[in-house]
N, C-alpha and C. Protein backbone atom coordinates (compact mmCIF):
# COMPACT_ATOMS: atom_id res chain seq x y z
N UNK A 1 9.02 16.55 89.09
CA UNK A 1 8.94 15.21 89.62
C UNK A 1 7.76 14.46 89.02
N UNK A 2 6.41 15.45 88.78
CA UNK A 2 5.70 14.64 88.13
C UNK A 2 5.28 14.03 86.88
N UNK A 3 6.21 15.09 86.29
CA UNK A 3 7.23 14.46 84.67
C UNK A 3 7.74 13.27 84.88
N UNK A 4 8.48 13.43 85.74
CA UNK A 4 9.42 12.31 85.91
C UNK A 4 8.44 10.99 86.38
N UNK A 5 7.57 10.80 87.05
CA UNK A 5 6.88 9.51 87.03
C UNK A 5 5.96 9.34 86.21
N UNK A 6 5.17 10.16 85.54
CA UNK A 6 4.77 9.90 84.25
C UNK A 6 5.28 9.29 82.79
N UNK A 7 6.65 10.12 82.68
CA UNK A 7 7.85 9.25 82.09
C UNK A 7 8.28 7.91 81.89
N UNK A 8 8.36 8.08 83.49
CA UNK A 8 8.51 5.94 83.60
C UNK A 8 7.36 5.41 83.53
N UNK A 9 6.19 5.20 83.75
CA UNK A 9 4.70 4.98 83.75
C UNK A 9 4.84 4.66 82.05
N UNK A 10 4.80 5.91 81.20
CA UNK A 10 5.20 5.53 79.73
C UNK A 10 5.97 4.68 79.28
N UNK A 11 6.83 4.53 79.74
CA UNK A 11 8.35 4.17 79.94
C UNK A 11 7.43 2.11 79.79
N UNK A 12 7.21 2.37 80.76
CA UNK A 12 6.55 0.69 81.33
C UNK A 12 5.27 0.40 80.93
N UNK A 13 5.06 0.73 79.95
CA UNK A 13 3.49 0.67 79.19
C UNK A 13 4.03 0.00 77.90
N UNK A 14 5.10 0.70 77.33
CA UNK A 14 5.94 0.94 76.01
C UNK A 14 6.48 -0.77 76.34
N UNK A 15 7.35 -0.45 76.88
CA UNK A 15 7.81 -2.09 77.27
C UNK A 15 7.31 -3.01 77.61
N UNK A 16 5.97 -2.99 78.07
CA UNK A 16 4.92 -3.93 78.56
C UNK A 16 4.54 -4.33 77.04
N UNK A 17 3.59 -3.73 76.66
CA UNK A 17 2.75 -4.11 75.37
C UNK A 17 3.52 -5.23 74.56
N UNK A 18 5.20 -5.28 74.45
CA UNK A 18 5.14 -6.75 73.59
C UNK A 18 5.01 -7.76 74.33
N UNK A 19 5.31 -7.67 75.74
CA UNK A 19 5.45 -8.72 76.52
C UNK A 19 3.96 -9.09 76.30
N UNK A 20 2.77 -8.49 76.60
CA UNK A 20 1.76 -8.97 76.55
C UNK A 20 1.09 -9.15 75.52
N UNK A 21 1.42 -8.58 74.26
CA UNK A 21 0.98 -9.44 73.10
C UNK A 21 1.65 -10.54 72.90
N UNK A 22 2.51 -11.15 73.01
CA UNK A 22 3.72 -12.66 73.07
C UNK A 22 2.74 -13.54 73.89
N UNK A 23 1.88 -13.22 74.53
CA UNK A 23 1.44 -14.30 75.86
C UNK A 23 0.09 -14.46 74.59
N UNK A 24 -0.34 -13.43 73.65
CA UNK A 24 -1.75 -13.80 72.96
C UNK A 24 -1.30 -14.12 71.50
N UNK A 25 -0.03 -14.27 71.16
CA UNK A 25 0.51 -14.97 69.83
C UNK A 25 -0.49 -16.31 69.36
N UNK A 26 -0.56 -16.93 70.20
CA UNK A 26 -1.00 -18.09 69.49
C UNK A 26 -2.62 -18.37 69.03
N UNK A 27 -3.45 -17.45 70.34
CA UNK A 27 -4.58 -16.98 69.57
C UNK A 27 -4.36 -15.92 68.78
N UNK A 28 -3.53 -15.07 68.76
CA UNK A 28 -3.79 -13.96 67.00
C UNK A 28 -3.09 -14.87 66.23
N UNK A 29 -2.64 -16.05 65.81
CA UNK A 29 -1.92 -16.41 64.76
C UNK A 29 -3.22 -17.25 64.55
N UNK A 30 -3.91 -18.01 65.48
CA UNK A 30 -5.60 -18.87 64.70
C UNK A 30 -5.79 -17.51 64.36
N UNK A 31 -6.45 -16.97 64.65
CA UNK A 31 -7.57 -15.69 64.51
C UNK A 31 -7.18 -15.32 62.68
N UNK A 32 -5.62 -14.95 62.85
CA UNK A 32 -5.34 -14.39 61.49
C UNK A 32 -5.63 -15.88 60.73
N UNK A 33 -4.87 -16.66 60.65
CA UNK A 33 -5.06 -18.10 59.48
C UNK A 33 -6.71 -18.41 59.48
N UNK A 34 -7.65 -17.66 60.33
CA UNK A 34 -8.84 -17.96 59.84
C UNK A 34 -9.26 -17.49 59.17
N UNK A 35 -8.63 -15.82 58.89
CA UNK A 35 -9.53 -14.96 58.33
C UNK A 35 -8.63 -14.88 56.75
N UNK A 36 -7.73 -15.40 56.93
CA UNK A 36 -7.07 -15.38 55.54
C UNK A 36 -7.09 -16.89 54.76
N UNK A 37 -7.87 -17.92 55.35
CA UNK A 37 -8.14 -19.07 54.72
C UNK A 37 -8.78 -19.13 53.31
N UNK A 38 -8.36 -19.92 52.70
CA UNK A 38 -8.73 -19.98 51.13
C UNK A 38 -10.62 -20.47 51.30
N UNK A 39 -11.55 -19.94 50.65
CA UNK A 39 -13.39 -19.96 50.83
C UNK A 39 -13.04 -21.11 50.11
N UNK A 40 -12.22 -22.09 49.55
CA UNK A 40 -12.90 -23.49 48.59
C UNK A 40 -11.74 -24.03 48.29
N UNK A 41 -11.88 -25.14 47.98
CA UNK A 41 -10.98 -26.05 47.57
C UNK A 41 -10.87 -26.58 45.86
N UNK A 42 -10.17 -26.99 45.52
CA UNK A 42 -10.01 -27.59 44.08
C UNK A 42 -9.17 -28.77 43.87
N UNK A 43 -10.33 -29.78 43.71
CA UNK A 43 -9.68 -31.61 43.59
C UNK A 43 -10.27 -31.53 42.25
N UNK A 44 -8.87 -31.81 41.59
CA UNK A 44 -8.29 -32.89 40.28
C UNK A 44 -8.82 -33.97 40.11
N UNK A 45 -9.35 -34.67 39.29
CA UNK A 45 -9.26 -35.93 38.83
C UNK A 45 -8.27 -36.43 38.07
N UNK A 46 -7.32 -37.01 38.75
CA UNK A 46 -6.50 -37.94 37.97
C UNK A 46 -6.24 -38.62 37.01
N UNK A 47 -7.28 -39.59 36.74
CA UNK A 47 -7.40 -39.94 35.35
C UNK A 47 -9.08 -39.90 34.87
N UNK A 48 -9.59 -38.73 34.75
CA UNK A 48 -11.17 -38.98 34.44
C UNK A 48 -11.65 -39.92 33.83
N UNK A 49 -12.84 -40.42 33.76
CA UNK A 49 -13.71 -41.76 33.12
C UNK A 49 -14.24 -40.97 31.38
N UNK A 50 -14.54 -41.39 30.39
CA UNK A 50 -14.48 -40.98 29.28
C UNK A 50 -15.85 -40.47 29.40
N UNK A 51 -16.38 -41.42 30.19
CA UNK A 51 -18.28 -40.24 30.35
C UNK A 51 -18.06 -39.37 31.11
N UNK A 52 -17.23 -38.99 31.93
CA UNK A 52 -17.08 -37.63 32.47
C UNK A 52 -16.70 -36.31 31.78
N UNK A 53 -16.16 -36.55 30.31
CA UNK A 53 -15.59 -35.88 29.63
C UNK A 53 -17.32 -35.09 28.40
N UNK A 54 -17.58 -33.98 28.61
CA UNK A 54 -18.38 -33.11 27.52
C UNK A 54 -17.84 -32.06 26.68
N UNK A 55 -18.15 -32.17 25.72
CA UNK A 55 -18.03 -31.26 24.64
C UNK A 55 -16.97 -29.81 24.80
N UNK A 56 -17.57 -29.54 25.96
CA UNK A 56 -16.78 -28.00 26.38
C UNK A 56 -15.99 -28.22 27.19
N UNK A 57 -15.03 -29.65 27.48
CA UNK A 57 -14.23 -30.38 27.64
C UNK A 57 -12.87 -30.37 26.47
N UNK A 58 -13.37 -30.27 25.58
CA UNK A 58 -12.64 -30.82 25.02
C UNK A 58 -11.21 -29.63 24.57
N UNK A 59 -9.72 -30.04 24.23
CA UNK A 59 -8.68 -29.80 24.44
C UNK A 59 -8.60 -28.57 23.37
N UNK A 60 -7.99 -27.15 23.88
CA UNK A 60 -7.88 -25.81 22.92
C UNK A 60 -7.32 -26.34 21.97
N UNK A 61 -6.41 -27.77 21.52
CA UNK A 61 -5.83 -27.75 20.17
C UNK A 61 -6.94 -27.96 19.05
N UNK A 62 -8.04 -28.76 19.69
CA UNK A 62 -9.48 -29.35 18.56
C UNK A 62 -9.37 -27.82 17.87
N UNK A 63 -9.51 -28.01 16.36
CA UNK A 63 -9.90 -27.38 16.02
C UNK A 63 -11.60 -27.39 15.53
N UNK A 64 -11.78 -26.27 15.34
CA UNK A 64 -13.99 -26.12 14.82
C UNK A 64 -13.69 -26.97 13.46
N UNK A 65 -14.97 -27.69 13.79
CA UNK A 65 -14.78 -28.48 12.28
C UNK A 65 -15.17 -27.70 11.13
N UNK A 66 -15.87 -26.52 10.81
CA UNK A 66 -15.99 -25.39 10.07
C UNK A 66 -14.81 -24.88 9.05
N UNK A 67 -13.33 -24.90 9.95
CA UNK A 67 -12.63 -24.30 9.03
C UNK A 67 -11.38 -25.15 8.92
N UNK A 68 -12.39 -26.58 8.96
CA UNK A 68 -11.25 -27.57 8.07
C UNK A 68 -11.80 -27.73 6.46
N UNK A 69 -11.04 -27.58 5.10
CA UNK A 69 -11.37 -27.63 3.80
C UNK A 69 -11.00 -29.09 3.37
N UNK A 70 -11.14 -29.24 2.47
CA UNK A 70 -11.37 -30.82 2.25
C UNK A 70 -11.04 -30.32 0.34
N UNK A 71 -10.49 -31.52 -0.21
CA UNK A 71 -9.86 -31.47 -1.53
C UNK A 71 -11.25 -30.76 -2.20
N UNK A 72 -11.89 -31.27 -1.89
CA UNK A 72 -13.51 -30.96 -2.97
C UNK A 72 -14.25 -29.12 -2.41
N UNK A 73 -13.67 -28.72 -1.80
CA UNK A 73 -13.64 -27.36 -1.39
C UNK A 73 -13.48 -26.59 -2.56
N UNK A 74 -15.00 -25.63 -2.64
CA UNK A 74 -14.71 -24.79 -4.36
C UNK A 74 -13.77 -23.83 -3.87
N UNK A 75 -12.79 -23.45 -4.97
CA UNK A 75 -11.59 -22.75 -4.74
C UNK A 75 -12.06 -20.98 -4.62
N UNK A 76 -13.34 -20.48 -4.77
CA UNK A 76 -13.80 -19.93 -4.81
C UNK A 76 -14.99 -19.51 -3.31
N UNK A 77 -14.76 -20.40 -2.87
CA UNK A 77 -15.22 -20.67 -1.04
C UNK A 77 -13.92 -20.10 -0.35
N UNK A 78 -12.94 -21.14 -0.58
CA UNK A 78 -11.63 -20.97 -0.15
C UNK A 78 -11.30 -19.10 0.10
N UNK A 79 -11.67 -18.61 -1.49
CA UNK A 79 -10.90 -17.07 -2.15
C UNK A 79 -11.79 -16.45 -0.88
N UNK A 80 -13.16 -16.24 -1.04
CA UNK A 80 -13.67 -15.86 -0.32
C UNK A 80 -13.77 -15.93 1.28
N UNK A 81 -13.62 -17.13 1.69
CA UNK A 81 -13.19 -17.34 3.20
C UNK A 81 -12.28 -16.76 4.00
N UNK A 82 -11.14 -17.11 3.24
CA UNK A 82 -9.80 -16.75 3.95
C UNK A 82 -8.75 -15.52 3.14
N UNK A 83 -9.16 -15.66 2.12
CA UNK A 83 -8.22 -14.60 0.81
C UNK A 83 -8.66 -13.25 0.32
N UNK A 84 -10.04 -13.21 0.55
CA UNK A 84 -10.44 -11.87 0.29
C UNK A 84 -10.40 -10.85 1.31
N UNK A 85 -10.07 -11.72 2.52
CA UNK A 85 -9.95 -10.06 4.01
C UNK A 85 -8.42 -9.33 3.57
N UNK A 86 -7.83 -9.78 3.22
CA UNK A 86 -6.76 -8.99 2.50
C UNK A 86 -6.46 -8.76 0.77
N UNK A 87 -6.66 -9.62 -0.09
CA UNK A 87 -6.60 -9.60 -1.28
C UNK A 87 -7.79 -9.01 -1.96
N UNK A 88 -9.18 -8.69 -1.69
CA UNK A 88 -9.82 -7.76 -2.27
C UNK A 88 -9.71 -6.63 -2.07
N UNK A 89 -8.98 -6.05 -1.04
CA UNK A 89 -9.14 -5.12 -1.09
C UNK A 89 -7.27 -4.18 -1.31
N UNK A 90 -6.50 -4.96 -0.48
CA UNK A 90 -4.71 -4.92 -1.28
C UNK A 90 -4.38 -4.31 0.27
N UNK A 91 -4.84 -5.10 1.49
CA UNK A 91 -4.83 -4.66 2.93
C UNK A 91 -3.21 -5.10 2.43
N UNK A 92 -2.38 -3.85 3.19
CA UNK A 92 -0.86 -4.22 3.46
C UNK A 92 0.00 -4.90 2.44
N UNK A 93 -0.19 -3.80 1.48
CA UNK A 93 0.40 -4.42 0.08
C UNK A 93 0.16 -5.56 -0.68
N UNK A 94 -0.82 -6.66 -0.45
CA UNK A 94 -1.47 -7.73 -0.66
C UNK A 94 -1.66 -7.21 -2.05
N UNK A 95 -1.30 -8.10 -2.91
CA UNK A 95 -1.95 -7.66 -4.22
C UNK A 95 -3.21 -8.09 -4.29
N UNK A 96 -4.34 -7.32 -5.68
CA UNK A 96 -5.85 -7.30 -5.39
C UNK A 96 -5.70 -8.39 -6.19
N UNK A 97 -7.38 -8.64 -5.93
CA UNK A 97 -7.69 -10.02 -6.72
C UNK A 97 -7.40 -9.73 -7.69
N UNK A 98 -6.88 -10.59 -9.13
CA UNK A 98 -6.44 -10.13 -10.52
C UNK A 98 -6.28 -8.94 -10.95
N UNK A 99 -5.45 -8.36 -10.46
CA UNK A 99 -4.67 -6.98 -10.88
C UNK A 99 -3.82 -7.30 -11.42
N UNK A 100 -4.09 -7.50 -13.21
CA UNK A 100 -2.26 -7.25 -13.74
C UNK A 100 -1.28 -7.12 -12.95
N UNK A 101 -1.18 -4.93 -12.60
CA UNK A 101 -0.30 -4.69 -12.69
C UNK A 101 0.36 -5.04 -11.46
N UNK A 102 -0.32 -5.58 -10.59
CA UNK A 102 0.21 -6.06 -9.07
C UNK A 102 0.86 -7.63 -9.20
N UNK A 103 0.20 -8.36 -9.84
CA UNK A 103 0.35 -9.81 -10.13
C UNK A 103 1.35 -10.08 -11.43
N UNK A 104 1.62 -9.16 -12.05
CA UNK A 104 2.68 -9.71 -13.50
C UNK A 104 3.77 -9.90 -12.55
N UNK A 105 4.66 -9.30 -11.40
CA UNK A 105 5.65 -9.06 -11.03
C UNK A 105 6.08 -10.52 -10.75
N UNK A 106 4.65 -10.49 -10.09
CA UNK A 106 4.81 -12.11 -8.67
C UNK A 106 4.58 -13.12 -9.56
N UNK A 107 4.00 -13.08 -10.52
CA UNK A 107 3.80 -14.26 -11.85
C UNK A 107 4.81 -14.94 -12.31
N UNK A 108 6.07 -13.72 -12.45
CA UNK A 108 7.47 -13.97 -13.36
C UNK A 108 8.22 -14.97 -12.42
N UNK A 109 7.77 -14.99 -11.01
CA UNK A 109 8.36 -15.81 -9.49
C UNK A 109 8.37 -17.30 -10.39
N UNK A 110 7.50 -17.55 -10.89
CA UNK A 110 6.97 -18.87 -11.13
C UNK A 110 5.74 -19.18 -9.73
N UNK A 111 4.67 -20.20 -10.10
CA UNK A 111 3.98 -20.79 -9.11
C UNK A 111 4.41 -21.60 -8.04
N UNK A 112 5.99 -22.06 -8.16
CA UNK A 112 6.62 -22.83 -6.64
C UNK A 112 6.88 -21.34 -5.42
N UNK A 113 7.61 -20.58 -6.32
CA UNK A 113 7.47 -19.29 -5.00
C UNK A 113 6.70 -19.35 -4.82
N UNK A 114 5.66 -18.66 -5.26
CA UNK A 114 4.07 -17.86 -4.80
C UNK A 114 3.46 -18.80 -3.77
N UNK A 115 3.92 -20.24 -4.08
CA UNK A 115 3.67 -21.30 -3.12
C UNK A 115 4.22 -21.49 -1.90
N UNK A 116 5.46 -21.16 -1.92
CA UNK A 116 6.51 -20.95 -0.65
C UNK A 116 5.77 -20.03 0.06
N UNK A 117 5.67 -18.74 -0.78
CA UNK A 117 5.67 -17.33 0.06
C UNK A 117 4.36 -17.90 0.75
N UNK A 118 3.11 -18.26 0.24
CA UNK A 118 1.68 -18.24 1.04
C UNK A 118 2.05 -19.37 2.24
N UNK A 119 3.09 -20.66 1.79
CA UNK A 119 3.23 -21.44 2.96
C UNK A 119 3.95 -21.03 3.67
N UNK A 120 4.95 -20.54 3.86
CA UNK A 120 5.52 -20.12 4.71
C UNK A 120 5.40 -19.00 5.31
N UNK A 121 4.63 -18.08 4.57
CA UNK A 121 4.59 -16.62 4.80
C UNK A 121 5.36 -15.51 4.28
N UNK A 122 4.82 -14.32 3.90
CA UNK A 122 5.73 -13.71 3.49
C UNK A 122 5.09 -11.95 3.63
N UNK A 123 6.43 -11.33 4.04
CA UNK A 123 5.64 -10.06 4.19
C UNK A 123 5.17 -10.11 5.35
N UNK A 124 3.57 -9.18 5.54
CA UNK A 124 2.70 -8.93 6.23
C UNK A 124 2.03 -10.32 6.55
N UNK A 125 1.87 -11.05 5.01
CA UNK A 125 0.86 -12.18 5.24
C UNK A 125 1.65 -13.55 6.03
N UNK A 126 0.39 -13.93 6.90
CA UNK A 126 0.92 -15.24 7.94
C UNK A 126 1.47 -16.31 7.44
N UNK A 127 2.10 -17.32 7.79
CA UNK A 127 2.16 -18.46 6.81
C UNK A 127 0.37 -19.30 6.73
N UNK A 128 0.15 -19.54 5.45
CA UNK A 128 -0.79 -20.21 5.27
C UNK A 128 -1.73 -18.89 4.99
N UNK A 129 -1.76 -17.61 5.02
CA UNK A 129 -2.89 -16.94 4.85
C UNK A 129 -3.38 -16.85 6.46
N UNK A 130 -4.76 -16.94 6.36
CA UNK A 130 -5.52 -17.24 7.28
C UNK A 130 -6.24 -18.53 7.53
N UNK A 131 -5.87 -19.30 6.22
CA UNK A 131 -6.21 -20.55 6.22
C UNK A 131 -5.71 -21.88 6.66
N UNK A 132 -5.10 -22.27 8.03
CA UNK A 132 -4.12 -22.92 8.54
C UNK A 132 -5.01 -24.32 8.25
N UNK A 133 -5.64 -24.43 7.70
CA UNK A 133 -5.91 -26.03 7.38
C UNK A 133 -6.18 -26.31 6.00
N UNK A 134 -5.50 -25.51 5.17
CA UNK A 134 -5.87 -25.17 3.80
C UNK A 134 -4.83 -26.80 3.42
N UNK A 135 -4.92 -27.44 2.27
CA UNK A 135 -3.61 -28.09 1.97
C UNK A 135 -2.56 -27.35 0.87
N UNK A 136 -1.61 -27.90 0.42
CA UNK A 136 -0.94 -27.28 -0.50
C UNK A 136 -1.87 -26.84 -1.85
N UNK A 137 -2.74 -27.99 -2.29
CA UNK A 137 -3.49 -28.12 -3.33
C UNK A 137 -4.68 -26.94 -3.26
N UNK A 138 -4.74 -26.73 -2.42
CA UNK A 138 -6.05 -25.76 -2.02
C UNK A 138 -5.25 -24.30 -2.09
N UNK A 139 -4.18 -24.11 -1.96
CA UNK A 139 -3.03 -23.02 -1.66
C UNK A 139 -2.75 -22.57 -3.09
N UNK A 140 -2.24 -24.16 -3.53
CA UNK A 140 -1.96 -23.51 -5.43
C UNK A 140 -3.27 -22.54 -6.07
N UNK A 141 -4.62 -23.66 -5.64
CA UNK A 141 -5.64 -23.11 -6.39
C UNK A 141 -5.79 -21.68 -6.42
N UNK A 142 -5.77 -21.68 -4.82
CA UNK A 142 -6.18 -19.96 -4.31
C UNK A 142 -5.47 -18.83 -5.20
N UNK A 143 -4.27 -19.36 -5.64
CA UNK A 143 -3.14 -18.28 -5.52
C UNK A 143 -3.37 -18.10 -7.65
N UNK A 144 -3.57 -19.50 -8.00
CA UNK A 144 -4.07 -18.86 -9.37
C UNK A 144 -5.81 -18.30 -9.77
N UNK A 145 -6.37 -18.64 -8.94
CA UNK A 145 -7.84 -18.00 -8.88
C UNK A 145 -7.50 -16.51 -8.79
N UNK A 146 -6.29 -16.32 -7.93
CA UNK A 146 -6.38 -14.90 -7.58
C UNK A 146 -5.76 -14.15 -9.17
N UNK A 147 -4.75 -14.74 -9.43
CA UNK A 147 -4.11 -14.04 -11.07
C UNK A 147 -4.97 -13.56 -12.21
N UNK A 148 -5.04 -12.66 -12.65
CA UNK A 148 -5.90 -12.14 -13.93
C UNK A 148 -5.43 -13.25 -14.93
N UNK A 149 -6.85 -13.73 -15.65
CA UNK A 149 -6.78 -14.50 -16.43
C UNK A 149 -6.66 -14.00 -18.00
């Protein structure tokens, strides 16, 4: 028998407890949205003022003015800048700087391929080399600087 009212005692404890958490819902629902509130806020400016705008502002497309070349760029800056991390040394089949026997093949192409292949890419190598602000003229140069003379 004293199973038996202990039982129900359990019995009515078990069934109690939601009833009486339902009556404290609305303080545990503040309580929780306090403790899970965002620490800060973040306001936009809409259209910023042009003096609000600094340097380390400015948009990931800018490129560094460093590795823009300009017609008057010695072609030999160029070789060295951007052409020798692979062509001095023949990284990934790259032919070496003036190697005959690497360069007669690509020679016989004519200079409009050899021009295609560096602009557009070819192989391993990116389009443009590594030099994405190179112009065409700077591209031809590179590519006969590199040929054994």
């Amino acid at each position: 028998m004293k199973k038996n009212i202990a039982s129900i005692g359990l019995i009515l404890i078990i069934i109690s407890t939601p009833l009486l958490a339902r009556s404290n819902d609305v303080d545990n629902q503040a309580i929780i949205e306090d403790r899970i509130k965002p620490i800060g806020q973040v306001h936009l400016l809409q259209n910023p003022q042009p003096a609000l705008i600094t340097p380390a502002l400015t948009p990931l497309s800018a490129k560094p003015a460093e590795t823009k070349t300009t017609a008057s760029t010695n072609v030999n800056e160029v070789y060295t800048k951007y052409c020798s991390v692979c062509h001095a040394t023949g990284i990934a089949n790259a032919p070496k700087f003036r190697d005959p026997s690497l360069w007669k093949p690509r020679m016989t192409q004519g200079i409009n391929v050899l021009l295609e292949h560096v602009t557009n890419g070819f192989n391993a190598m990116p389009p443009k080399g590594t030099c994405s602000t190179c112009t065409p003229e700077e591209l031809k140069a590179a590519i006969e600087y590199m040929e054994p003379k």
